[in-house]
PDB file of N, CA and C in Angstrom:
ATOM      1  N   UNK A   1     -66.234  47.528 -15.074  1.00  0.00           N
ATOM      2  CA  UNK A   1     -66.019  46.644 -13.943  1.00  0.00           C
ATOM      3  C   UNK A   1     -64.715  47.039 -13.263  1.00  0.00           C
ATOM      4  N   UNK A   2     -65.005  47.092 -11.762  1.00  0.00           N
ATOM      5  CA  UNK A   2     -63.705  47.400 -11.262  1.00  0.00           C
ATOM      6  C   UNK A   2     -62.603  46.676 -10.352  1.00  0.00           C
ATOM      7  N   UNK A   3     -61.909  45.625 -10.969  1.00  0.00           N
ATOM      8  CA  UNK A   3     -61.705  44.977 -10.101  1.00  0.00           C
ATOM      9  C   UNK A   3     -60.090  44.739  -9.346  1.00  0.00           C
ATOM     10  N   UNK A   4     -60.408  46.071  -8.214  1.00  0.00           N
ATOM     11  CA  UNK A   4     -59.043  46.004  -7.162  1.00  0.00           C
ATOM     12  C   UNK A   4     -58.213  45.174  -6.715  1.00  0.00           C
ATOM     13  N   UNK A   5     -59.166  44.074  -6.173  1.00  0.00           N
ATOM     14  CA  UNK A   5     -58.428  42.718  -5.360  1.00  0.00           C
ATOM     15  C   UNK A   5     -57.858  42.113  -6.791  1.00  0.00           C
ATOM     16  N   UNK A   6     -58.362  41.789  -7.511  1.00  0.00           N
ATOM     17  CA  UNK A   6     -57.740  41.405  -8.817  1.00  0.00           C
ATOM     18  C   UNK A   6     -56.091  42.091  -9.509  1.00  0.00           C
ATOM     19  N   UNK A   7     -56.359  43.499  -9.542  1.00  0.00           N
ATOM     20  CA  UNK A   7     -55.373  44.190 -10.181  1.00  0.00           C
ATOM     21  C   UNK A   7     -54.485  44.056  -9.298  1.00  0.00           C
ATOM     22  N   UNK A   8     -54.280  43.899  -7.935  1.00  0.00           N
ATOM     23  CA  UNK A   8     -53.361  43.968  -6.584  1.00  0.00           C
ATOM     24  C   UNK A   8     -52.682  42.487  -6.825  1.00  0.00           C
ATOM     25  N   UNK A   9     -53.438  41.666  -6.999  1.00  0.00           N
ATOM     26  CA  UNK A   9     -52.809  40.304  -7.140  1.00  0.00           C
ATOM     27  C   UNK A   9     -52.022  40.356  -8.670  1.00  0.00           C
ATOM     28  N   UNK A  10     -52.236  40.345  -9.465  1.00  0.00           N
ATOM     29  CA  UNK A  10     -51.601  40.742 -10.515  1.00  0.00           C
ATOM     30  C   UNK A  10     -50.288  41.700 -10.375  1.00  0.00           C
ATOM     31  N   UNK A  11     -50.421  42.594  -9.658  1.00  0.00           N
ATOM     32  CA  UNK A  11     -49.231  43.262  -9.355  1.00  0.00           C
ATOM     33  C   UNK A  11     -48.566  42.812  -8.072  1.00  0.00           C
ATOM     34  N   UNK A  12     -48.853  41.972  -7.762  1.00  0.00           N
ATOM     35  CA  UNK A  12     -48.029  41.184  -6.594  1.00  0.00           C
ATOM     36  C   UNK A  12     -47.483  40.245  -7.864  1.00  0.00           C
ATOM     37  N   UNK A  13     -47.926  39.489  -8.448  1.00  0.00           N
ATOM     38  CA  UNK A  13     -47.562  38.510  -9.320  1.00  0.00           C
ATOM     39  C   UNK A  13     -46.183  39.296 -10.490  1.00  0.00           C
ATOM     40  N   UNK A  14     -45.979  40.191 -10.617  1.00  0.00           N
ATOM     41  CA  UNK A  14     -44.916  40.653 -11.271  1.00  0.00           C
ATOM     42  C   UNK A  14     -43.959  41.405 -10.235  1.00  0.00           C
ATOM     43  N   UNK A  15     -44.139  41.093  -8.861  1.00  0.00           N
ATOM     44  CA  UNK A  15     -43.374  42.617  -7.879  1.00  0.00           C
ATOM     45  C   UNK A  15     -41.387  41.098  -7.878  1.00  0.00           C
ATOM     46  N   UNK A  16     -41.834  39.992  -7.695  1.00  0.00           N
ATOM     47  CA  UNK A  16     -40.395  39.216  -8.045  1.00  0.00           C
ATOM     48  C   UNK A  16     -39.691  39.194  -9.436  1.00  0.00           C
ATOM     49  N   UNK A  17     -39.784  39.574 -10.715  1.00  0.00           N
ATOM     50  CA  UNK A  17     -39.447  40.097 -11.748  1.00  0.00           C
ATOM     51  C   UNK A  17     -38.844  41.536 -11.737  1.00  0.00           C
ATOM     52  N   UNK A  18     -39.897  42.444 -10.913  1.00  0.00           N
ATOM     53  CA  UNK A  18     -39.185  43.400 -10.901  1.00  0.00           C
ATOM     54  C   UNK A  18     -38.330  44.117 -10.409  1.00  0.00           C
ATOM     55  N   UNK A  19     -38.450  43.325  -8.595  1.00  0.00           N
ATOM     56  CA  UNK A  19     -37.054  43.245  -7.864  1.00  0.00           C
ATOM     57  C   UNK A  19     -36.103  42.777  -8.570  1.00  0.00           C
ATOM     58  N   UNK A  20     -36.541  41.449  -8.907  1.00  0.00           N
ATOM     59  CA  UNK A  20     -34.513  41.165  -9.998  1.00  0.00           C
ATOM     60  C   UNK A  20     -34.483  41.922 -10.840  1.00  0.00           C
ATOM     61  N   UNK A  21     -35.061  42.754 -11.664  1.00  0.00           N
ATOM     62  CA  UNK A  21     -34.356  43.521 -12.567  1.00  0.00           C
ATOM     63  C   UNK A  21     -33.893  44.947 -11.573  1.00  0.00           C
ATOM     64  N   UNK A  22     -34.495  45.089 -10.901  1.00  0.00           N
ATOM     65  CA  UNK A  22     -33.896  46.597 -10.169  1.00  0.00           C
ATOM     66  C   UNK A  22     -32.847  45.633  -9.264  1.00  0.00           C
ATOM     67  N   UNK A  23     -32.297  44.583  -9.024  1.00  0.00           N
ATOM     68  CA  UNK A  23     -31.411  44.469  -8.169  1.00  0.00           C
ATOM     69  C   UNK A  23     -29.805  44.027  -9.444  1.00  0.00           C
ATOM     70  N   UNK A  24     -30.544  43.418 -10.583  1.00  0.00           N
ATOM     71  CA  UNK A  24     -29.416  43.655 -11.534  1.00  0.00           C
ATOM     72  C   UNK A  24     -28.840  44.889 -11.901  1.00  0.00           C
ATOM     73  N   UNK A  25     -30.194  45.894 -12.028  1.00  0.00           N
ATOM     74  CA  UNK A  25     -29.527  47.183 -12.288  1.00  0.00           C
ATOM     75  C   UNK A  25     -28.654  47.866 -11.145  1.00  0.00           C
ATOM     76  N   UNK A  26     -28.962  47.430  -9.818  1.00  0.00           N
ATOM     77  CA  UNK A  26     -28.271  47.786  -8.646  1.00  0.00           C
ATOM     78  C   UNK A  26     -26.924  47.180  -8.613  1.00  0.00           C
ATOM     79  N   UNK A  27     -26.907  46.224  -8.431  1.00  0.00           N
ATOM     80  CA  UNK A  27     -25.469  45.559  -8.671  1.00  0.00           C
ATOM     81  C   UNK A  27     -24.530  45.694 -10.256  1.00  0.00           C
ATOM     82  N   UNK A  28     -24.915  45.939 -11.203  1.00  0.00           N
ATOM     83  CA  UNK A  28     -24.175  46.736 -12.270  1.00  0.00           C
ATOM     84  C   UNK A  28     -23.584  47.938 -11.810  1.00  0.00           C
ATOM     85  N   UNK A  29     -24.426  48.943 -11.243  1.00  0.00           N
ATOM     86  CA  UNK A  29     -23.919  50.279 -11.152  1.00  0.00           C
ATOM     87  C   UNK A  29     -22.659  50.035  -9.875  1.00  0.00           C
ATOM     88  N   UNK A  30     -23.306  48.952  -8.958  1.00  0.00           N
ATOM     89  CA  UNK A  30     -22.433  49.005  -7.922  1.00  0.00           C
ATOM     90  C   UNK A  30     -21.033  48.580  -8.207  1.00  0.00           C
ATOM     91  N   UNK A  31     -21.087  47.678  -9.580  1.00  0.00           N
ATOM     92  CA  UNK A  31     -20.020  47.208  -9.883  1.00  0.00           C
ATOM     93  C   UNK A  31     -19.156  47.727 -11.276  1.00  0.00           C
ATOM     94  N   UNK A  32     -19.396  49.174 -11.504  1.00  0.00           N
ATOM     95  CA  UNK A  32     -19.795  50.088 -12.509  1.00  0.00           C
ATOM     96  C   UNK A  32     -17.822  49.987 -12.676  1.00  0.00           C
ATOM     97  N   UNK A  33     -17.252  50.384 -11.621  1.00  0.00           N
ATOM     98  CA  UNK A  33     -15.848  51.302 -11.850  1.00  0.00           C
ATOM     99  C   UNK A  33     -14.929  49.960 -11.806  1.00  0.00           C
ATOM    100  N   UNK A  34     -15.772  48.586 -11.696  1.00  0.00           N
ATOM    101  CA  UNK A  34     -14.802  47.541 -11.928  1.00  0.00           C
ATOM    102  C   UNK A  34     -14.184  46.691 -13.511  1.00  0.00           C
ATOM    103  N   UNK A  35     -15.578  46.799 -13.755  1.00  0.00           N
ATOM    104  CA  UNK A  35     -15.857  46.289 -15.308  1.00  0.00           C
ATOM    105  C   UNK A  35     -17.217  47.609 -16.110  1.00  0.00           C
ATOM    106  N   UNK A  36     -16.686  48.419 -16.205  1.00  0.00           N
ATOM    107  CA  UNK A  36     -17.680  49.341 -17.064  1.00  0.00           C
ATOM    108  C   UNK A  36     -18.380  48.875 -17.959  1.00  0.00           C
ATOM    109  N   UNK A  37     -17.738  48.569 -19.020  1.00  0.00           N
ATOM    110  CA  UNK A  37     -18.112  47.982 -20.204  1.00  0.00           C
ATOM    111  C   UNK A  37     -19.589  46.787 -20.246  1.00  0.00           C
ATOM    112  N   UNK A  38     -19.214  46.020 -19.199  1.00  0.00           N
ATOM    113  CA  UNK A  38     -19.985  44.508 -18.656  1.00  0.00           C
ATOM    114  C   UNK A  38     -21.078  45.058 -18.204  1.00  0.00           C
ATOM    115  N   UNK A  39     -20.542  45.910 -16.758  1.00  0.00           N
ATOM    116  CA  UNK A  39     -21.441  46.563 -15.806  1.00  0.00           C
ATOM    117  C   UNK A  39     -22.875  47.132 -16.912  1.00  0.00           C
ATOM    118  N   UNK A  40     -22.551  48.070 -18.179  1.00  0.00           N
ATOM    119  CA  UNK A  40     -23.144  48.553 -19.092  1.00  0.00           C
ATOM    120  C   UNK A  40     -23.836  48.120 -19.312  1.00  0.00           C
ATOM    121  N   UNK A  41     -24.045  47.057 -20.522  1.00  0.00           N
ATOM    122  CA  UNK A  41     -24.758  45.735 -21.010  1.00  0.00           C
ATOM    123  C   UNK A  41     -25.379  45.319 -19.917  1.00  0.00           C
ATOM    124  N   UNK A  42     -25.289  44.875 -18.912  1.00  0.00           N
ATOM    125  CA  UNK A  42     -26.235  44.250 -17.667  1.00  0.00           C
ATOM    126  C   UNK A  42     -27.250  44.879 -17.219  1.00  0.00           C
ATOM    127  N   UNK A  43     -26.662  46.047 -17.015  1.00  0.00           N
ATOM    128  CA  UNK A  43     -27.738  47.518 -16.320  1.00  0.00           C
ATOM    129  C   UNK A  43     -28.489  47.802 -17.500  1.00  0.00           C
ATOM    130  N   UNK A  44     -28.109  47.948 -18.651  1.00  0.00           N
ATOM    131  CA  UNK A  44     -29.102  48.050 -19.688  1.00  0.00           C
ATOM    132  C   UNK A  44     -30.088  47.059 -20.135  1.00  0.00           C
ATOM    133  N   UNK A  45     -29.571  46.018 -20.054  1.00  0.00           N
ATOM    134  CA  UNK A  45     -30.566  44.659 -20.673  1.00  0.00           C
ATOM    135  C   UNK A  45     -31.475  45.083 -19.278  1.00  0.00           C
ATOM    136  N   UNK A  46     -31.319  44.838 -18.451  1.00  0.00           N
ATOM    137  CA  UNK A  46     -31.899  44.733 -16.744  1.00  0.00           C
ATOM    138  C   UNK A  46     -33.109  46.009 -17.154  1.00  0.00           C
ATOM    139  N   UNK A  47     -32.247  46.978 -17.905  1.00  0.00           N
ATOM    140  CA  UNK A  47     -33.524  47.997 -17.920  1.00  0.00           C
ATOM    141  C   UNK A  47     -34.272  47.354 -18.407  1.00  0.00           C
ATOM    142  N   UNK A  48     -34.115  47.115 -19.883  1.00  0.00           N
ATOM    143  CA  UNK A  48     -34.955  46.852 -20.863  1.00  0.00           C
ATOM    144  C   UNK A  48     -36.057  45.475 -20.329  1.00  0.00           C
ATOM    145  N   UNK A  49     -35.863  45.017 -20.015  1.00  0.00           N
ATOM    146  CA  UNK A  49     -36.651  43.897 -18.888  1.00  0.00           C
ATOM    147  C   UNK A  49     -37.198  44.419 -18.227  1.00  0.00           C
ATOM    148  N   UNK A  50     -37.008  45.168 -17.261  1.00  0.00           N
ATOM    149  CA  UNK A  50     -37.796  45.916 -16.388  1.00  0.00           C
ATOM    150  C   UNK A  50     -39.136  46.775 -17.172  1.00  0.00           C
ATOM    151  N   UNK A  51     -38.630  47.632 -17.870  1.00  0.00           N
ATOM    152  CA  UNK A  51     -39.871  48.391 -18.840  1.00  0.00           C
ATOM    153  C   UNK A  51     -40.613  47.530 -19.725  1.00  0.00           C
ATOM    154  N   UNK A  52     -40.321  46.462 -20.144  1.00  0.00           N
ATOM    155  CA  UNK A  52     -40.859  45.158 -20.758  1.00  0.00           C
ATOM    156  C   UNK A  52     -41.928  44.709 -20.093  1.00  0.00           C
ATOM    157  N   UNK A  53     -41.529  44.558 -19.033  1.00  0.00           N
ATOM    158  CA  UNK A  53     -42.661  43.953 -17.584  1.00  0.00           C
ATOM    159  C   UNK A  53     -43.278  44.921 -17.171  1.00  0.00           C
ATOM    160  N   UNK A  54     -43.213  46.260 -16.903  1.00  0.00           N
ATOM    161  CA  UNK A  54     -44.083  47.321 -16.527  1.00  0.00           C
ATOM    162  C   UNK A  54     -44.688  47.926 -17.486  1.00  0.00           C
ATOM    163  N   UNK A  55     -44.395  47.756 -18.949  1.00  0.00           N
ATOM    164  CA  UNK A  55     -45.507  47.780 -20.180  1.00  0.00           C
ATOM    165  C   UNK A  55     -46.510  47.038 -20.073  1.00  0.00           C
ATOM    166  N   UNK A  56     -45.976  45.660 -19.994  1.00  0.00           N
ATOM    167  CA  UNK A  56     -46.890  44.595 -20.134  1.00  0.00           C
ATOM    168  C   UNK A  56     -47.322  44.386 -18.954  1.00  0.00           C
ATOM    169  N   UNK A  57     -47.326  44.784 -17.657  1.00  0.00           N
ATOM    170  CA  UNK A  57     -48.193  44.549 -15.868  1.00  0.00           C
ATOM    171  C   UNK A  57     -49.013  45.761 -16.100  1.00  0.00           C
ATOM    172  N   UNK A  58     -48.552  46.943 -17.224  1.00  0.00           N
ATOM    173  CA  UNK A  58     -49.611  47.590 -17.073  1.00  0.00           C
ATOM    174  C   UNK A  58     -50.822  47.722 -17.423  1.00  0.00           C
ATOM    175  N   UNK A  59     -50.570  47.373 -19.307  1.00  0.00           N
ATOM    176  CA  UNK A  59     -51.825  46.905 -20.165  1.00  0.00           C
ATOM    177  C   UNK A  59     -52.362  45.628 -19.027  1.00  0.00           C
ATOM    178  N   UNK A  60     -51.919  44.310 -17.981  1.00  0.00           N
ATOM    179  CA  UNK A  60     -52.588  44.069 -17.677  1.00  0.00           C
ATOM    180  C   UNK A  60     -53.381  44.416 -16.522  1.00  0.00           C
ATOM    181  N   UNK A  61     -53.097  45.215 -15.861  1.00  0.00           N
ATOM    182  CA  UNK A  61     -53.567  45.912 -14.866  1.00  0.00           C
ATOM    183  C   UNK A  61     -54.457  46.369 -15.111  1.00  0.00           C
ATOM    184  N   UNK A  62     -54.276  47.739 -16.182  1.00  0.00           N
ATOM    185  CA  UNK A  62     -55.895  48.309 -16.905  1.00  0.00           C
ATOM    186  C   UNK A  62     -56.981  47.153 -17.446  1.00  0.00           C
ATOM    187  N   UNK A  63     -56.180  46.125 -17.972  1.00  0.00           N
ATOM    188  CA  UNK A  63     -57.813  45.310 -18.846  1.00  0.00           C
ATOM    189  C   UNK A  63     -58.344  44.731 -16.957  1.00  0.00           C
ATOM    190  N   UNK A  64     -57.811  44.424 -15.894  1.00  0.00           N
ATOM    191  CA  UNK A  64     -58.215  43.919 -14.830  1.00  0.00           C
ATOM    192  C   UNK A  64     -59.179  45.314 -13.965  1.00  0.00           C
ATOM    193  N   UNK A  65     -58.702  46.637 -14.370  1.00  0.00           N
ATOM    194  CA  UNK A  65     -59.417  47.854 -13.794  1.00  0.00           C
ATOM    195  C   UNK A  65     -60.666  48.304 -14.369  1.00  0.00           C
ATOM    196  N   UNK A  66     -60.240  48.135 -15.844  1.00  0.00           N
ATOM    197  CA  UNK A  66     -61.087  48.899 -16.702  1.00  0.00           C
ATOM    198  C   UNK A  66     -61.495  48.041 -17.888  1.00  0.00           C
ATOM    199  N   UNK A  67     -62.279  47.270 -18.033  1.00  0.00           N
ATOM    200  CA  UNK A  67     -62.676  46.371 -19.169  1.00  0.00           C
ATOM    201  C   UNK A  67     -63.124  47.404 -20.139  1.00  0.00           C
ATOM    202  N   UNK A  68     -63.402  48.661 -20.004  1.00  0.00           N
ATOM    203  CA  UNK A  68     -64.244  49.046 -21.394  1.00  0.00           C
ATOM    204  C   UNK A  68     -62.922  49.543 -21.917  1.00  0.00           C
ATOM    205  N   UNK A  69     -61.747  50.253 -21.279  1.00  0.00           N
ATOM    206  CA  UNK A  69     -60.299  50.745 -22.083  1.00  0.00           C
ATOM    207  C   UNK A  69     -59.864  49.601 -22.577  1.00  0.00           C
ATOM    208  N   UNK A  70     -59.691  48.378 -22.176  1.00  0.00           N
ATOM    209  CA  UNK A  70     -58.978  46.959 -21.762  1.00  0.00           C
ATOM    210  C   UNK A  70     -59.829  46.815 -23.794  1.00  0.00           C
ATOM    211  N   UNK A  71     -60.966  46.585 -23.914  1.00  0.00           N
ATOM    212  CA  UNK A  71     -61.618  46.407 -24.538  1.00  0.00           C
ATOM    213  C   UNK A  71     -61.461  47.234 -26.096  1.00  0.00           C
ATOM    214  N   UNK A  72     -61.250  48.405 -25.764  1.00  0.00           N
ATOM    215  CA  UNK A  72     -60.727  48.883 -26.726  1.00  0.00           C
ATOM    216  C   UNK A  72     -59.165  49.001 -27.024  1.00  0.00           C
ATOM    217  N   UNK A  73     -58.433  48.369 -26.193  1.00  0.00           N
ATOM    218  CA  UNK A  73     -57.180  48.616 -26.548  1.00  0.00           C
ATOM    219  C   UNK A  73     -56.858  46.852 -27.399  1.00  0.00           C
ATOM    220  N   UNK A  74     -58.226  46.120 -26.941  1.00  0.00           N
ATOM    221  CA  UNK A  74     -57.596  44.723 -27.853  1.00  0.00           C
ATOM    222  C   UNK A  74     -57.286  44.878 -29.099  1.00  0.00           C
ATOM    223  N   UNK A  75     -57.201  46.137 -30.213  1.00  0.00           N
ATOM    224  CA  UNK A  75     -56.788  46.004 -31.119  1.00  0.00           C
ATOM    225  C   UNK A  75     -55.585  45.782 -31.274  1.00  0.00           C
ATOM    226  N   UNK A  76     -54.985  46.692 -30.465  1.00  0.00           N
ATOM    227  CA  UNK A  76     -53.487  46.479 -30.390  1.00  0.00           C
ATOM    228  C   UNK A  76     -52.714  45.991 -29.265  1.00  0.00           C
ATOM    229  N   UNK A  77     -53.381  45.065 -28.834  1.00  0.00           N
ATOM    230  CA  UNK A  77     -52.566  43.991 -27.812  1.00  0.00           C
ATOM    231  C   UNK A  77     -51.677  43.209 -28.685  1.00  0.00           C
ATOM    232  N   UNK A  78     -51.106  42.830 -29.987  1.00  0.00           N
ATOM    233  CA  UNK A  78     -50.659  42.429 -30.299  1.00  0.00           C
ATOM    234  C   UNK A  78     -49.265  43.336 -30.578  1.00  0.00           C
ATOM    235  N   UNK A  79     -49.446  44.637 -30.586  1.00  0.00           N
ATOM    236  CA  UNK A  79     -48.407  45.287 -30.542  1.00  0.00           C
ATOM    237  C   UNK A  79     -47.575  45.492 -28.930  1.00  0.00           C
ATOM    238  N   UNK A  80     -48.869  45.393 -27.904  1.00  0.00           N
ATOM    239  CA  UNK A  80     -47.943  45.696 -27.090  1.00  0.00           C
ATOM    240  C   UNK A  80     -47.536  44.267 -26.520  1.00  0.00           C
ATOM    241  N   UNK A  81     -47.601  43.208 -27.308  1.00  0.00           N
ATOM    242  CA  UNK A  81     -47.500  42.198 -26.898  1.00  0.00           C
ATOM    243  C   UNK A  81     -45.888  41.901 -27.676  1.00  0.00           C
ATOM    244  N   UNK A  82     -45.706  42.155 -28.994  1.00  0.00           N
ATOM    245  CA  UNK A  82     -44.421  42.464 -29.712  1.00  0.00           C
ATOM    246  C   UNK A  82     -43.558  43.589 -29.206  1.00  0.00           C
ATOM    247  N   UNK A  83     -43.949  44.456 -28.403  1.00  0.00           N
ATOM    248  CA  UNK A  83     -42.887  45.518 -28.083  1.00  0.00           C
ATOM    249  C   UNK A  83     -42.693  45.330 -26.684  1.00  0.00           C
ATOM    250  N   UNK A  84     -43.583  44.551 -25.860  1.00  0.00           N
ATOM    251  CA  UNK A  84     -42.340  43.875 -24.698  1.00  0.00           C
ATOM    252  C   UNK A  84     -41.503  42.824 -24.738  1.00  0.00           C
ATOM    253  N   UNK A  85     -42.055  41.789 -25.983  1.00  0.00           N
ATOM    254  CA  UNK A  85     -41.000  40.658 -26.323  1.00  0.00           C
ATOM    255  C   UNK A  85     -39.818  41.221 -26.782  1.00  0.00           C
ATOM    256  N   UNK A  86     -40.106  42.130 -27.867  1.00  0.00           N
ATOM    257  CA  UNK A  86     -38.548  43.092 -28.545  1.00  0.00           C
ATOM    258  C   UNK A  86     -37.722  43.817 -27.052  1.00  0.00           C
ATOM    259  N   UNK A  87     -38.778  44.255 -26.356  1.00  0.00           N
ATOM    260  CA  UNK A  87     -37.515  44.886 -24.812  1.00  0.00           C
ATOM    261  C   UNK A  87     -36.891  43.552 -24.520  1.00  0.00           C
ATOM    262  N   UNK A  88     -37.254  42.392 -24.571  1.00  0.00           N
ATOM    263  CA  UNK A  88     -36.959  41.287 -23.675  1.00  0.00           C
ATOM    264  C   UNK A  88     -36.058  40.545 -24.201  1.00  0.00           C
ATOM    265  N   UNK A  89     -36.070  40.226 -25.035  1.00  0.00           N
ATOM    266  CA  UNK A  89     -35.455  39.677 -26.282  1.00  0.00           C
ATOM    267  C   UNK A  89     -34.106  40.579 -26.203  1.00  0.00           C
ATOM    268  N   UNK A  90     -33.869  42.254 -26.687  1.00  0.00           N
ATOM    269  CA  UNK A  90     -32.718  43.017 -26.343  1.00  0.00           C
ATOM    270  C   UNK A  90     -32.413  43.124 -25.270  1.00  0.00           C
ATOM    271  N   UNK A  91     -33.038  43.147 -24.535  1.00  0.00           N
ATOM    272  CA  UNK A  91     -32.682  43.425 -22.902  1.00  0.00           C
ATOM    273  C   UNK A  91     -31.859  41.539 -22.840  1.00  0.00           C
ATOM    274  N   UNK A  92     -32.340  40.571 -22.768  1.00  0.00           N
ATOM    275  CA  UNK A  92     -31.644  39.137 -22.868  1.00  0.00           C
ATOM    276  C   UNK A  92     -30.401  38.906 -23.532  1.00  0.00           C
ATOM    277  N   UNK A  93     -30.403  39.279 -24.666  1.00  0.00           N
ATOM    278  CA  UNK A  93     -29.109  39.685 -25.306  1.00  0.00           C
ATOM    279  C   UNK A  93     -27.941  40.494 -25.081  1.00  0.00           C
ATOM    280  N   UNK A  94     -28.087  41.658 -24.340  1.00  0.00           N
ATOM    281  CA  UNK A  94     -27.570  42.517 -23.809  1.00  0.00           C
ATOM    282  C   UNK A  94     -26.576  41.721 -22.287  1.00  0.00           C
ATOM    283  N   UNK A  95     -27.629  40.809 -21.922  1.00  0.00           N
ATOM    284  CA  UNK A  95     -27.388  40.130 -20.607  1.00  0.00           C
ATOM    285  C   UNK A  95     -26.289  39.264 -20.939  1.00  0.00           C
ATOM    286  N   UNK A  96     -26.494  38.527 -21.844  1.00  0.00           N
ATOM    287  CA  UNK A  96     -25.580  37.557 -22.539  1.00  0.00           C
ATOM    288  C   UNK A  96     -24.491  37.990 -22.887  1.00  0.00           C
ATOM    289  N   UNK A  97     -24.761  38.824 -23.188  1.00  0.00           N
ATOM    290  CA  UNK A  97     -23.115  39.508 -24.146  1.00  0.00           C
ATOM    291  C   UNK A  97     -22.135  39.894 -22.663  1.00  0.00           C
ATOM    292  N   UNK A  98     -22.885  40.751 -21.922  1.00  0.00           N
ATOM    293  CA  UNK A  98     -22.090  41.200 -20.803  1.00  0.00           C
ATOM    294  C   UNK A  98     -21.500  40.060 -19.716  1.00  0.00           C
ATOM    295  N   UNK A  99     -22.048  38.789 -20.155  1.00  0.00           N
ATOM    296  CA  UNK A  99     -21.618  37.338 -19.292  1.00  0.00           C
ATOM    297  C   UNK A  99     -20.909  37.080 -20.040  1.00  0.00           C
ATOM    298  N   UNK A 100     -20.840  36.924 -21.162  1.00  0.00           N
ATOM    299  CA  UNK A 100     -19.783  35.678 -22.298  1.00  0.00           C
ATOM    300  C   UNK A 100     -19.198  36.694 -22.780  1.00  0.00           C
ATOM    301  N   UNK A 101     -19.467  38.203 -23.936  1.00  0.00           N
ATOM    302  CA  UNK A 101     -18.649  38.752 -24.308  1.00  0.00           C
ATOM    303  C   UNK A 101     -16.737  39.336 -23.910  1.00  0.00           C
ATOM    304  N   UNK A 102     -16.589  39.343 -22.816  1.00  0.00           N
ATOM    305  CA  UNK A 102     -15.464  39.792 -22.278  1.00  0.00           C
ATOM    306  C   UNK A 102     -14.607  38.845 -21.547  1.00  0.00           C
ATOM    307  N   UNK A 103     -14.726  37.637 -21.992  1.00  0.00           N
ATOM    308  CA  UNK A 103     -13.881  36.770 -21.525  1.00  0.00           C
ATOM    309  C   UNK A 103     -13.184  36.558 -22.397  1.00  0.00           C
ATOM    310  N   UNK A 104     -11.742  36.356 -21.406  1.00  0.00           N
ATOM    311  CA  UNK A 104     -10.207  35.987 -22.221  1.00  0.00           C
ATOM    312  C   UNK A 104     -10.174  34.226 -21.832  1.00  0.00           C
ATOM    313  N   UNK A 105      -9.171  33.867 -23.367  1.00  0.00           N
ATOM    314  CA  UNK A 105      -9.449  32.731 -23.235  1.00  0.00           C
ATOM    315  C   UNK A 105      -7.971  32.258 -22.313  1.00  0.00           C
ATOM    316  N   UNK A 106      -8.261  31.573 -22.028  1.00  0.00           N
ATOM    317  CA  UNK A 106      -7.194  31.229 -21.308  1.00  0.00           C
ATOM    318  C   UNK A 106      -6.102  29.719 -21.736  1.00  0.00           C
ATOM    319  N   UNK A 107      -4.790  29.424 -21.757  1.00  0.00           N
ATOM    320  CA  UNK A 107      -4.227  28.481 -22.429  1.00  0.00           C
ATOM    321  C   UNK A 107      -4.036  27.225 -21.144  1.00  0.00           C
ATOM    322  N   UNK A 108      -4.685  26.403 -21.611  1.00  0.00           N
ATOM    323  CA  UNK A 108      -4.315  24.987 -20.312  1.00  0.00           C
ATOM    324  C   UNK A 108      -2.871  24.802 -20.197  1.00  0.00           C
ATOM    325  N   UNK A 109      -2.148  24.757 -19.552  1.00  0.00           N
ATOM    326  CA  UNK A 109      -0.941  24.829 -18.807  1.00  0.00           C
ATOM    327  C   UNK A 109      -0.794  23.143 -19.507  1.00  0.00           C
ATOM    328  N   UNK A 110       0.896  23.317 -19.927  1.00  0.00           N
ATOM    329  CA  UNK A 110       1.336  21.732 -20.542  1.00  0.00           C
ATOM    330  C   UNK A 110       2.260  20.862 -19.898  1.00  0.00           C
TER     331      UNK A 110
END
């Protein structure tokens, strides 16, 4: 079964996920020579999100193109269902660290 209008909507349905991660990774690099370190962690988690979502828009894309691949790949939808949560999950963490990790604390004035 081949179904175009289907797979198009589906990939409209992930194209705002994947602008914010290519615009995090854009604004990291842009902000690369200010905070390196931060910039790092952001652009990386941002990756890892990004390939998370284009793993997983792709397996769903094919089961929406191709039900007989779609069909045989249900064995291991559970793997690729664990190895975009693991991008997402590191990629989230990565995000976090580069927000909270590098802050100085500061002393309230007496």
């Amino acid at each position: 079964m081949n179904d175009v209008p289907g797979a198009l909507w589906m990939i409209i349905g992930y194209l705002p996920a994947i602008v914010l991660y290519l615009a995090g990774i854009a604004i990291a690099v842009y902000r690369w020579r200010l905070h390196p370190e931060v910039s790092a962690f952001a652009a990386i988690g941002c990756a890892l999100h990004l390939i998370g979502t284009l793993f997983w828009s792709g397996y769903a894309v094919l089961q929406r193109l191709d039900a007989g691949a779609a069909n045989a790949m249900t064995a291991s939808i559970a793997t690729y269902s664990m190895v975009s949560r693991l991008l997402a999950l590191v990629g989230t963490a990565l995000i976090l660290t580069a927000v909270f990790g590098w802050r100085y604390r500061v002393e309230p004035e007496k």
